[in-house]
Structure formats: structure tokens, C-alpha cells
Protein backbone atom coordinates (compact mmCIF):
# COMPACT_ATOMS: atom_id res chain seq x y z
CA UNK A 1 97.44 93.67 95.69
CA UNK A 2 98.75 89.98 97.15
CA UNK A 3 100.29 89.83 100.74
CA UNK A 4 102.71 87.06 101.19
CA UNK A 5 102.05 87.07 105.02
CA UNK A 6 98.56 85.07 105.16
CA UNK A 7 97.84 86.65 108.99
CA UNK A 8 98.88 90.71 108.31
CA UNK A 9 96.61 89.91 104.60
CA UNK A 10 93.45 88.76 106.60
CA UNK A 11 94.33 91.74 108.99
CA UNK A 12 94.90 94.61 106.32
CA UNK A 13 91.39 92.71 104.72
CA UNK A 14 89.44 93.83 107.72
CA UNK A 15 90.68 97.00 107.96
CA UNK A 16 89.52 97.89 104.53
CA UNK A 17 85.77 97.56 105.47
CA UNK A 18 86.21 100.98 107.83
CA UNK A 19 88.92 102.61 106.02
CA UNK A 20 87.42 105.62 103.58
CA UNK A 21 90.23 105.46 100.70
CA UNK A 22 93.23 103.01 100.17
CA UNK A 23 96.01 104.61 98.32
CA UNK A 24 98.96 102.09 98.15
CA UNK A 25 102.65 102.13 97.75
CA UNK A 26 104.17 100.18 95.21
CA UNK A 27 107.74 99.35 94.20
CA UNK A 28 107.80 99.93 90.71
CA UNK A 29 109.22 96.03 90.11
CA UNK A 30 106.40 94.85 92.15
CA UNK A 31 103.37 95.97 89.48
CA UNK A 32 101.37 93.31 87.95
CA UNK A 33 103.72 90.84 89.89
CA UNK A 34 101.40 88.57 91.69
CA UNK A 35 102.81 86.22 94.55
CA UNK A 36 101.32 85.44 97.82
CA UNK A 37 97.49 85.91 99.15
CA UNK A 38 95.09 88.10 97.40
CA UNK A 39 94.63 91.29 99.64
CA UNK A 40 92.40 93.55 97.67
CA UNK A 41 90.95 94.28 94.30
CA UNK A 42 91.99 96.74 92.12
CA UNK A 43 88.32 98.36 92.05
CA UNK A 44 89.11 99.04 96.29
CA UNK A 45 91.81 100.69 95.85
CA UNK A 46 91.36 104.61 95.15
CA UNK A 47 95.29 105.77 93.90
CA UNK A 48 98.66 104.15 93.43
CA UNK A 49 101.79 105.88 94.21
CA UNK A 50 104.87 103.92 92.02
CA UNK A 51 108.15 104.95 90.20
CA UNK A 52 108.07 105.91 86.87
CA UNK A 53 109.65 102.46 85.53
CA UNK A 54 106.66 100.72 86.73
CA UNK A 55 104.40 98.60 83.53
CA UNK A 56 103.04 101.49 81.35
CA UNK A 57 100.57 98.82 80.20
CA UNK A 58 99.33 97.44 83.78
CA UNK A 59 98.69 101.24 85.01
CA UNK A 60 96.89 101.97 82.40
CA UNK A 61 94.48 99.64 82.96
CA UNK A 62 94.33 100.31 86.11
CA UNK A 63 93.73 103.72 85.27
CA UNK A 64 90.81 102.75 83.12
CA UNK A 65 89.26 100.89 86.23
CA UNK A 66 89.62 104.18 88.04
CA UNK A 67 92.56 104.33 90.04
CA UNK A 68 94.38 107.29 90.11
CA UNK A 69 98.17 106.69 89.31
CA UNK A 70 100.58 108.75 90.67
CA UNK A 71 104.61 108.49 89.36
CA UNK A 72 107.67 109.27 91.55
């Protein structure tokens, strides 16, 4: 996941040392896109919630790293 806000990045970076799961919220357009600061790995995050246009190709290897992919 990439941030374009540097400050709310380094924030939300923190905040995943005492959270127990990250599941994320992604515009469909917006996976594998990659602009901004790095925010977290894909191993940290625990399920992604996207529309059902989003890259086949890019969830599924997500998938394979263990994230569970939900489609709206």
C-alpha cells in the first residue's frame, strides 16, 4: 500500500505495530498502482476489500502471499 501524504504514511506506519489485523479498502483502479510513500507490505496486511474490476492477476498473488481478497 503507498500513501501519497508522507506525515498520515509515517502515522498509519505506527499504528500498525499495535493494531491486531489490517484489512484495507481499495478502489479497484488503485491495485498494483504504486505512487507515493510505501505504507505497508503486502505480508501485513490480513484481507483486501476491492471491486470486482480490480487486476485478476495482482490479487492473485496477493492471494498466494495470504491475503484474503474480498470482491464488491
Amino acid at each position: 500500500l503507498y500513501k501519497t501524504d508522507m506525515l498520515t504514511a509515517m502515522a498509519e506506519q505506527n499504528m500498525l505495530n499495535v493494531v491486531g489485523k489490517l484489512v484495507v479498502l481499495v478502489d479497484s483502479t488503485k491495485v498494483g498502482e504504486r505512487a507515493g510513500m510505501l505504507f505497508s507490505r503486502a505480508e501485513q496486511i490480513n484481507m483486501i476489500i476491492t471491486g470486482k474490476n480490480a487486476n485478476l492477476q495482482i490479487l492473485q498473488k496477493l492471494e498466494d502471499l495470504g491475503v484474503k481478497i474480498l470482491l464488491v
